[in-house]
PDB file of N, CA and C in Angstrom:
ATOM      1  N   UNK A   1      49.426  19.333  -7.507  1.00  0.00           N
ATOM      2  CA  UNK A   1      49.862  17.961  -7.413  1.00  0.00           C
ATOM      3  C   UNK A   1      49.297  17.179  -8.600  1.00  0.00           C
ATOM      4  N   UNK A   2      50.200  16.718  -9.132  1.00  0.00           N
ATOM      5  CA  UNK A   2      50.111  15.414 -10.202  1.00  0.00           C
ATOM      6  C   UNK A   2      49.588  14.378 -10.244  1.00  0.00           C
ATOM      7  N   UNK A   3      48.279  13.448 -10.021  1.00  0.00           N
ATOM      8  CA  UNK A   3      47.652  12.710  -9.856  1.00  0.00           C
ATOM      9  C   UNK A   3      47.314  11.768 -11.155  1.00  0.00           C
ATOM     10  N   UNK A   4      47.614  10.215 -11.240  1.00  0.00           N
ATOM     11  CA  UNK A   4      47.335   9.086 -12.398  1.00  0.00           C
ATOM     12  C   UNK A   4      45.820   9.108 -12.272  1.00  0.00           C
ATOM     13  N   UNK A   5      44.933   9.351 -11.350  1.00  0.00           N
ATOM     14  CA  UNK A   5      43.756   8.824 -11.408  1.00  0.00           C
ATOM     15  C   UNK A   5      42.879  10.020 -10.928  1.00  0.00           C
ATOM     16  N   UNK A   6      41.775   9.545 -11.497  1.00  0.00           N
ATOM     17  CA  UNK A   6      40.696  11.149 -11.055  1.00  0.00           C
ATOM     18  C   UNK A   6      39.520  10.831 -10.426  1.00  0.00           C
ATOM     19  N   UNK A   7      38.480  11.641  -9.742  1.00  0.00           N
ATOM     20  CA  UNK A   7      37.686  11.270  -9.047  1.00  0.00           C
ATOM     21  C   UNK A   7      36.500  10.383  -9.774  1.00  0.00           C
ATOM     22  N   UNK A   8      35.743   9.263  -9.391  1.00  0.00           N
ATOM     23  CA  UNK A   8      34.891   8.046  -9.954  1.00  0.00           C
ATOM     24  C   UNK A   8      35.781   7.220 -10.936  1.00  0.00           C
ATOM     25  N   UNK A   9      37.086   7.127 -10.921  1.00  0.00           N
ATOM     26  CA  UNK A   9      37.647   6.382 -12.455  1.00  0.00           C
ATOM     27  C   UNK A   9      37.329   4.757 -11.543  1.00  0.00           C
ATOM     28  N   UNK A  10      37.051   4.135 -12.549  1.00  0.00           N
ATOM     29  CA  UNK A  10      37.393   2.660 -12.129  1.00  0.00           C
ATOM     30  C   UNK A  10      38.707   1.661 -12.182  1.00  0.00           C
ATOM     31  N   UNK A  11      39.040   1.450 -10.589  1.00  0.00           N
ATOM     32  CA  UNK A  11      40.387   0.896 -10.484  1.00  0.00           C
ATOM     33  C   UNK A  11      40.228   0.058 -10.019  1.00  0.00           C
ATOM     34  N   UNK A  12      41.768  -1.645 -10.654  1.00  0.00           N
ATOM     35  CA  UNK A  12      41.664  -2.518  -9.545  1.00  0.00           C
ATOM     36  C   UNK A  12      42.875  -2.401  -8.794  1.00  0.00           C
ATOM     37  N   UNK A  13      42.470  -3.306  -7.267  1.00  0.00           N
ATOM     38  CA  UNK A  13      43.809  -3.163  -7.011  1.00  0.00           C
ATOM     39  C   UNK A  13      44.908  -4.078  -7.021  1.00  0.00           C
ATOM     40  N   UNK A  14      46.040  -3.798  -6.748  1.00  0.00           N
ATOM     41  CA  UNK A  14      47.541  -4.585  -7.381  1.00  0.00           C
ATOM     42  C   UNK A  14      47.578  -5.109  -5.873  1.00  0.00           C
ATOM     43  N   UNK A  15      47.482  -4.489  -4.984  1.00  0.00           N
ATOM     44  CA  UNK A  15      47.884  -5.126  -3.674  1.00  0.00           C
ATOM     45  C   UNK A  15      46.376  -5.403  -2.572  1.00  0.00           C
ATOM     46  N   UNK A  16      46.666  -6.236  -1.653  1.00  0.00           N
ATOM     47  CA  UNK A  16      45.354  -6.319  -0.596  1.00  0.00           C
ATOM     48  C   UNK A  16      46.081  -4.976   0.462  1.00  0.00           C
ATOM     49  N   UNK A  17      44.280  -4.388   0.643  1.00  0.00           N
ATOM     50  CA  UNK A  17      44.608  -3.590   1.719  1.00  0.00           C
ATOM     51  C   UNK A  17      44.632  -3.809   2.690  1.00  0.00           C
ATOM     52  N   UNK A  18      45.512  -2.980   3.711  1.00  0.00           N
ATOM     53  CA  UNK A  18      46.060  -2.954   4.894  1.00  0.00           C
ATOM     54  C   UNK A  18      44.928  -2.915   5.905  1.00  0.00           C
ATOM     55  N   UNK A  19      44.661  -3.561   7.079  1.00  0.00           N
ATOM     56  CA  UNK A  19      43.514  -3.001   7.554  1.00  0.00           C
ATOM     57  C   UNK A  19      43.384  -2.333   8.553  1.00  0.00           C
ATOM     58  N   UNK A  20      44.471  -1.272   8.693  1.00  0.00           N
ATOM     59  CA  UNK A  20      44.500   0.344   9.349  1.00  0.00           C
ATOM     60  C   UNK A  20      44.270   1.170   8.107  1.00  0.00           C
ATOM     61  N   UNK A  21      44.554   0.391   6.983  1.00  0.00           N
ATOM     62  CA  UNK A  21      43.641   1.886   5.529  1.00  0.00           C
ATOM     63  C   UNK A  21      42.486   1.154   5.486  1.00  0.00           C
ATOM     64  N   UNK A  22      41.677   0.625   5.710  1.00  0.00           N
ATOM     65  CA  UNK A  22      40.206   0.078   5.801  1.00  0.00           C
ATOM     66  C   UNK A  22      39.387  -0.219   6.279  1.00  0.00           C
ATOM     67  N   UNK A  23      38.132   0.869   5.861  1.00  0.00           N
ATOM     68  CA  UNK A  23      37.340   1.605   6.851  1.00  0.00           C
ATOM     69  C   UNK A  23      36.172   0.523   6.107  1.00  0.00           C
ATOM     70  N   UNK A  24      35.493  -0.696   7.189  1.00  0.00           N
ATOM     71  CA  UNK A  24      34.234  -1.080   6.129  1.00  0.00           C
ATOM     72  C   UNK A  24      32.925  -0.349   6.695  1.00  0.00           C
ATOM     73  N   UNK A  25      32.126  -0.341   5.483  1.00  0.00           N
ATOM     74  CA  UNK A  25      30.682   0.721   5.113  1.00  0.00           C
ATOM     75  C   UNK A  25      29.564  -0.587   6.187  1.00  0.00           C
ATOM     76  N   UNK A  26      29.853  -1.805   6.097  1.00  0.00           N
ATOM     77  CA  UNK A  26      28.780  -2.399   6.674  1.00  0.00           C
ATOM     78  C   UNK A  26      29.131  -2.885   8.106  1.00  0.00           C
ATOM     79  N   UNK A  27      28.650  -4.048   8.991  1.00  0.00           N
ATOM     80  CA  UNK A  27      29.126  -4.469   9.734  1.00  0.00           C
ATOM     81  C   UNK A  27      29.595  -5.777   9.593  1.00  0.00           C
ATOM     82  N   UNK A  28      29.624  -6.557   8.844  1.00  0.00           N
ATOM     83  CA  UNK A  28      30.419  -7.470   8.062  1.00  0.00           C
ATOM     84  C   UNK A  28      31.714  -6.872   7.761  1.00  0.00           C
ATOM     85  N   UNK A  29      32.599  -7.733   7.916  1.00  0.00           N
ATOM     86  CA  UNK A  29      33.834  -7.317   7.818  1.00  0.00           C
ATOM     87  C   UNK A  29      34.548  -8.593   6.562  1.00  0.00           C
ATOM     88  N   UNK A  30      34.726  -7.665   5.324  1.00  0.00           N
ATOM     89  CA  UNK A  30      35.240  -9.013   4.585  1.00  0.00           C
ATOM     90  C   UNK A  30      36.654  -8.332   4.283  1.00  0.00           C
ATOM     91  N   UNK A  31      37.924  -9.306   3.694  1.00  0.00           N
ATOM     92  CA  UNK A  31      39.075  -9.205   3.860  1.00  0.00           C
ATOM     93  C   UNK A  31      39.065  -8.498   2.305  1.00  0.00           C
ATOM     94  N   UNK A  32      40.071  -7.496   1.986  1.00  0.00           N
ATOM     95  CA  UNK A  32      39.866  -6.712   0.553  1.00  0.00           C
ATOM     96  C   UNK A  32      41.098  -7.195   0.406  1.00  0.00           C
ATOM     97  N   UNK A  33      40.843  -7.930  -0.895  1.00  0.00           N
ATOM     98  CA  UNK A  33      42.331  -8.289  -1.481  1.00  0.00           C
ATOM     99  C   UNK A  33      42.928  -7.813  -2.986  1.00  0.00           C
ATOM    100  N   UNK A  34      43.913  -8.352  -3.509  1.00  0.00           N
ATOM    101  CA  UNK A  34      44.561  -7.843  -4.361  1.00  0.00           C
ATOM    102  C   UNK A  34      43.406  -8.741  -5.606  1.00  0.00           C
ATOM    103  N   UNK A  35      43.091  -7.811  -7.103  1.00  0.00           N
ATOM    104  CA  UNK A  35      42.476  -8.174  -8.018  1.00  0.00           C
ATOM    105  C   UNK A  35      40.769  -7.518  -7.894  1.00  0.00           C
ATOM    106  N   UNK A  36      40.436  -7.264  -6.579  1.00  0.00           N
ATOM    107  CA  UNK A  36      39.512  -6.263  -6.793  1.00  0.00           C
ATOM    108  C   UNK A  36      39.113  -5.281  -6.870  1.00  0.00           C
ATOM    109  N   UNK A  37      38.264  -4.958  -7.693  1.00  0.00           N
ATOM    110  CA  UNK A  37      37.711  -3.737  -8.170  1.00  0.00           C
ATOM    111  C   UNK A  37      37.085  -2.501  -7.043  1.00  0.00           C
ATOM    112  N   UNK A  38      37.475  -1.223  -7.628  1.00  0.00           N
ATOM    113  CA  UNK A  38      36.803  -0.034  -6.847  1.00  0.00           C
ATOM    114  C   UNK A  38      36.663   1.322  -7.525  1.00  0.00           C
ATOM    115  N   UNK A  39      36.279   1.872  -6.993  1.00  0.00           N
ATOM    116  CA  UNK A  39      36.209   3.375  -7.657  1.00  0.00           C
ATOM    117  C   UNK A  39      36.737   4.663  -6.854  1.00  0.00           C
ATOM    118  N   UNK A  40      37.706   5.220  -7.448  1.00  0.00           N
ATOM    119  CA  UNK A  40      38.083   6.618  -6.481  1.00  0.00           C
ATOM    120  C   UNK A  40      37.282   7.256  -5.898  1.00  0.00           C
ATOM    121  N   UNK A  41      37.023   7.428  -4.514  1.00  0.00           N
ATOM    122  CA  UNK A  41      36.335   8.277  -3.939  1.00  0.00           C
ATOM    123  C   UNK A  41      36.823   9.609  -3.656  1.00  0.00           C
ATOM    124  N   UNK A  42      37.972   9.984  -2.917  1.00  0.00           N
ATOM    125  CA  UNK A  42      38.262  10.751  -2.840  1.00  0.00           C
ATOM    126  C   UNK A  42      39.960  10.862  -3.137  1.00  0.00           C
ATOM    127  N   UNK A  43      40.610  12.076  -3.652  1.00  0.00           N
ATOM    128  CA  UNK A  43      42.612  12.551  -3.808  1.00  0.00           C
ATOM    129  C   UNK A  43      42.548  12.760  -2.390  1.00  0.00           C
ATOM    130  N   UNK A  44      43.189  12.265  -1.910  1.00  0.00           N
ATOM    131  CA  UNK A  44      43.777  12.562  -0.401  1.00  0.00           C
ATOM    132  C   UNK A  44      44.477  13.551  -0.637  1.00  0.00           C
ATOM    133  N   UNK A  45      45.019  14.552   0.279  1.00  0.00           N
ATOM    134  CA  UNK A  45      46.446  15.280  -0.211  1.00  0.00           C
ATOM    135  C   UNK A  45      47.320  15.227   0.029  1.00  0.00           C
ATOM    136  N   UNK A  46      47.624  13.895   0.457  1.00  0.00           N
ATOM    137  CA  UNK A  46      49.169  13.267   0.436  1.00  0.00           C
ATOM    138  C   UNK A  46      49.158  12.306  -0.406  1.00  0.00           C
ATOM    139  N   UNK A  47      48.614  12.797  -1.312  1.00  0.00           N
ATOM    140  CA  UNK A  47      48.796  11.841  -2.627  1.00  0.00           C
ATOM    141  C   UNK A  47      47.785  10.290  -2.915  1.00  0.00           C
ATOM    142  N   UNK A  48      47.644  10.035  -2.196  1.00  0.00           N
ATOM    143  CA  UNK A  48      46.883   8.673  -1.720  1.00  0.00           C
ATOM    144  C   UNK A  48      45.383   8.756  -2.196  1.00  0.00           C
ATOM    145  N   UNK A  49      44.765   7.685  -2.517  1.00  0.00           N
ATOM    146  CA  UNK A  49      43.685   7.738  -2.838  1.00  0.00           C
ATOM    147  C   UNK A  49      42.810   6.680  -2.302  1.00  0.00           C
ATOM    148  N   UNK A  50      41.446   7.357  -1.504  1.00  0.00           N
ATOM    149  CA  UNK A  50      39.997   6.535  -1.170  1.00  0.00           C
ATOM    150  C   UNK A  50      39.533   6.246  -2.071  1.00  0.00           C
ATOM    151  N   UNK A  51      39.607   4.473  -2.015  1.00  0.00           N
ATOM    152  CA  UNK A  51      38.802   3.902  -2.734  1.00  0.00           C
ATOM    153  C   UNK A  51      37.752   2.992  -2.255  1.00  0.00           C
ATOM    154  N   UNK A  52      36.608   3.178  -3.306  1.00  0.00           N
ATOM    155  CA  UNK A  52      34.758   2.755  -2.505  1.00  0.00           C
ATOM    156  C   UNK A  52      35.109   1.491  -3.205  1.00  0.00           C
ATOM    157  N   UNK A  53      35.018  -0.129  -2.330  1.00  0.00           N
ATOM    158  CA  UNK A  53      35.075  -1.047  -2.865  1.00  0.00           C
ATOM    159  C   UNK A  53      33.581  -1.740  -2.638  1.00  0.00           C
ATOM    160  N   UNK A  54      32.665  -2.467  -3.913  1.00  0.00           N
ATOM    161  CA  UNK A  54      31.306  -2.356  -4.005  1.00  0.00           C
ATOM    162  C   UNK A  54      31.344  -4.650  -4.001  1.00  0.00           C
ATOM    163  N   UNK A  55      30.242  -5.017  -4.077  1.00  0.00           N
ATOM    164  CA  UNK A  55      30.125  -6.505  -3.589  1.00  0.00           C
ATOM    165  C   UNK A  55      29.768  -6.465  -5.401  1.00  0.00           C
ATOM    166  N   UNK A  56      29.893  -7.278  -5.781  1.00  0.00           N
ATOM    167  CA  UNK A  56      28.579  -8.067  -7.148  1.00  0.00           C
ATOM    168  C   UNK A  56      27.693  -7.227  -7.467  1.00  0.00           C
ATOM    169  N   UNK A  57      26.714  -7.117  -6.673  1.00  0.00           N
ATOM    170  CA  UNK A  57      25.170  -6.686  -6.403  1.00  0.00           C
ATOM    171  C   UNK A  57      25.315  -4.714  -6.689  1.00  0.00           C
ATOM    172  N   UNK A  58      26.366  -4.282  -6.304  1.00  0.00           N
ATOM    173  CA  UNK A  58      26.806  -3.253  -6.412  1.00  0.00           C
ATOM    174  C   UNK A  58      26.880  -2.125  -4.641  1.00  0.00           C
ATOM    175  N   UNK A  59      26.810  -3.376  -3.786  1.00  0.00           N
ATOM    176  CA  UNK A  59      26.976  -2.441  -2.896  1.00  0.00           C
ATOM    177  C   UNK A  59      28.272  -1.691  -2.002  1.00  0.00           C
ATOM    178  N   UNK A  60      27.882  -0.874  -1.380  1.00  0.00           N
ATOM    179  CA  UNK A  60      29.286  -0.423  -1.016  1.00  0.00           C
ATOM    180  C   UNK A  60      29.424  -1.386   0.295  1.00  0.00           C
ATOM    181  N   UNK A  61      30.881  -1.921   0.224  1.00  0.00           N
ATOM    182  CA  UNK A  61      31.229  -2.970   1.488  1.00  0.00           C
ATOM    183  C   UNK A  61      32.119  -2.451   2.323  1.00  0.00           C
ATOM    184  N   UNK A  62      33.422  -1.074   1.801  1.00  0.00           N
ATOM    185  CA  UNK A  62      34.239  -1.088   2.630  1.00  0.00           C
ATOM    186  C   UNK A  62      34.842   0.342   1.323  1.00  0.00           C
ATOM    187  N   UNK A  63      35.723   1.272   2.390  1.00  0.00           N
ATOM    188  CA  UNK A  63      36.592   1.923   1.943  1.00  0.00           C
ATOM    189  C   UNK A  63      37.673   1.911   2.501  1.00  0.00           C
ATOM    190  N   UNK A  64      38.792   1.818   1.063  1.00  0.00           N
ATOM    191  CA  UNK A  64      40.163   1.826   1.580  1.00  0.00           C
ATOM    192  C   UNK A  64      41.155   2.846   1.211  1.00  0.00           C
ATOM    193  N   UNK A  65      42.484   3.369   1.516  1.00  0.00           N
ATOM    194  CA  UNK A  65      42.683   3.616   1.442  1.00  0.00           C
ATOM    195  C   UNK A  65      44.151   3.611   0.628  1.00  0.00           C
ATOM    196  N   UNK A  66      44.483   3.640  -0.436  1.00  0.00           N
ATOM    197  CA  UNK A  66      45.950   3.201  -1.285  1.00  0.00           C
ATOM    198  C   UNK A  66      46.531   4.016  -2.194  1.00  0.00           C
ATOM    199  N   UNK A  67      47.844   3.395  -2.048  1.00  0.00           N
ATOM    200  CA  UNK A  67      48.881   4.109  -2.771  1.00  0.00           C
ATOM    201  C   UNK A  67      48.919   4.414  -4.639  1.00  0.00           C
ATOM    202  N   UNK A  68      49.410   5.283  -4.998  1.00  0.00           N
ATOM    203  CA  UNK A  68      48.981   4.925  -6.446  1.00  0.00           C
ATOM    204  C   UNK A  68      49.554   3.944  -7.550  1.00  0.00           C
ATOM    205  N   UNK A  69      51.163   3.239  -6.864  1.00  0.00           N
ATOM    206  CA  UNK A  69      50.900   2.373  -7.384  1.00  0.00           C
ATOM    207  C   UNK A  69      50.724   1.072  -7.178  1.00  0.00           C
ATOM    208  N   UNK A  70      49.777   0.449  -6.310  1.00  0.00           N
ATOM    209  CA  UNK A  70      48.768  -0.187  -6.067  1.00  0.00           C
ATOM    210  C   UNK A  70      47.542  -0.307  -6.668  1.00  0.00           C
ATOM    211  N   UNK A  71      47.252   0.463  -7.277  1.00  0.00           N
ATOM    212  CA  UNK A  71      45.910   0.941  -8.280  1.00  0.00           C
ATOM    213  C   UNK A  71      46.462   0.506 -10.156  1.00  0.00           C
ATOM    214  N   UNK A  72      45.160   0.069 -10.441  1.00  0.00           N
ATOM    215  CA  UNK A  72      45.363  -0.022 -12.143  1.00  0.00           C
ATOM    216  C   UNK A  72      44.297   0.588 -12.880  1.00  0.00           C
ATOM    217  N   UNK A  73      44.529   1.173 -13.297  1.00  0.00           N
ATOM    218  CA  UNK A  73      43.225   1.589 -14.032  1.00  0.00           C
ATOM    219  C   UNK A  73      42.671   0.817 -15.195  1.00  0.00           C
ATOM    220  N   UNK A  74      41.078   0.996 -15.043  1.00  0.00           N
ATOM    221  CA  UNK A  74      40.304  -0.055 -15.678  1.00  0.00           C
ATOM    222  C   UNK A  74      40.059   0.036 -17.027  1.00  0.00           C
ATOM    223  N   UNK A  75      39.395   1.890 -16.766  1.00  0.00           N
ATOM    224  CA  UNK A  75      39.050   2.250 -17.657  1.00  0.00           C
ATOM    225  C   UNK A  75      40.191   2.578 -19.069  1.00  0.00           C
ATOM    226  N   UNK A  76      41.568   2.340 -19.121  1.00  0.00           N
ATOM    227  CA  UNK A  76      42.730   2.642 -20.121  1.00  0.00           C
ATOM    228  C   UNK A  76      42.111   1.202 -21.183  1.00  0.00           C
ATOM    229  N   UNK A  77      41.891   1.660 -22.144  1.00  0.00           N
ATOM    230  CA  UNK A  77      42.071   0.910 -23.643  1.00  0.00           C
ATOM    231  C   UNK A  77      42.082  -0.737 -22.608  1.00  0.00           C
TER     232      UNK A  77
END
């Protein structure tokens, strides 16, 4: 399978996630929207990709789950 993005790349995202794809890391629950930043965690194998979305400070707040094109990559030129 053909994949735009690889595991740790830094992506933002194009859309807010859904929150049946979003699993949060703390017990605070904050709303993940479109324009923020994350990093691939894991290739799903239906194509889809876990992404670790981190606060300022650098912590992990929440993982979601999205489509690829929903994702931008950061790291391109």
């Amino acid at each position: 399978m053909q994949t735009k993005f690889r595991r740790h790349q830094k992506v933002k995202l194009l859309s807010p996630a859904l929150s049946e794809d979003t699993e949060f890391y703390s017990d605070e629950e904050v709303q993940i929207k479109a324009g923020q930043t994350g990093e691939i965690n894991v290739i799903l194998p239906n194509g889809r990709y876990h992404v670790k979305i981190s606060d300022k400070k650098g912590n992990t707040i929440a993982y979601v789950v999205m489509d690829e094109e929903n994702l931008k990559d950061l790291e391109d030129g």
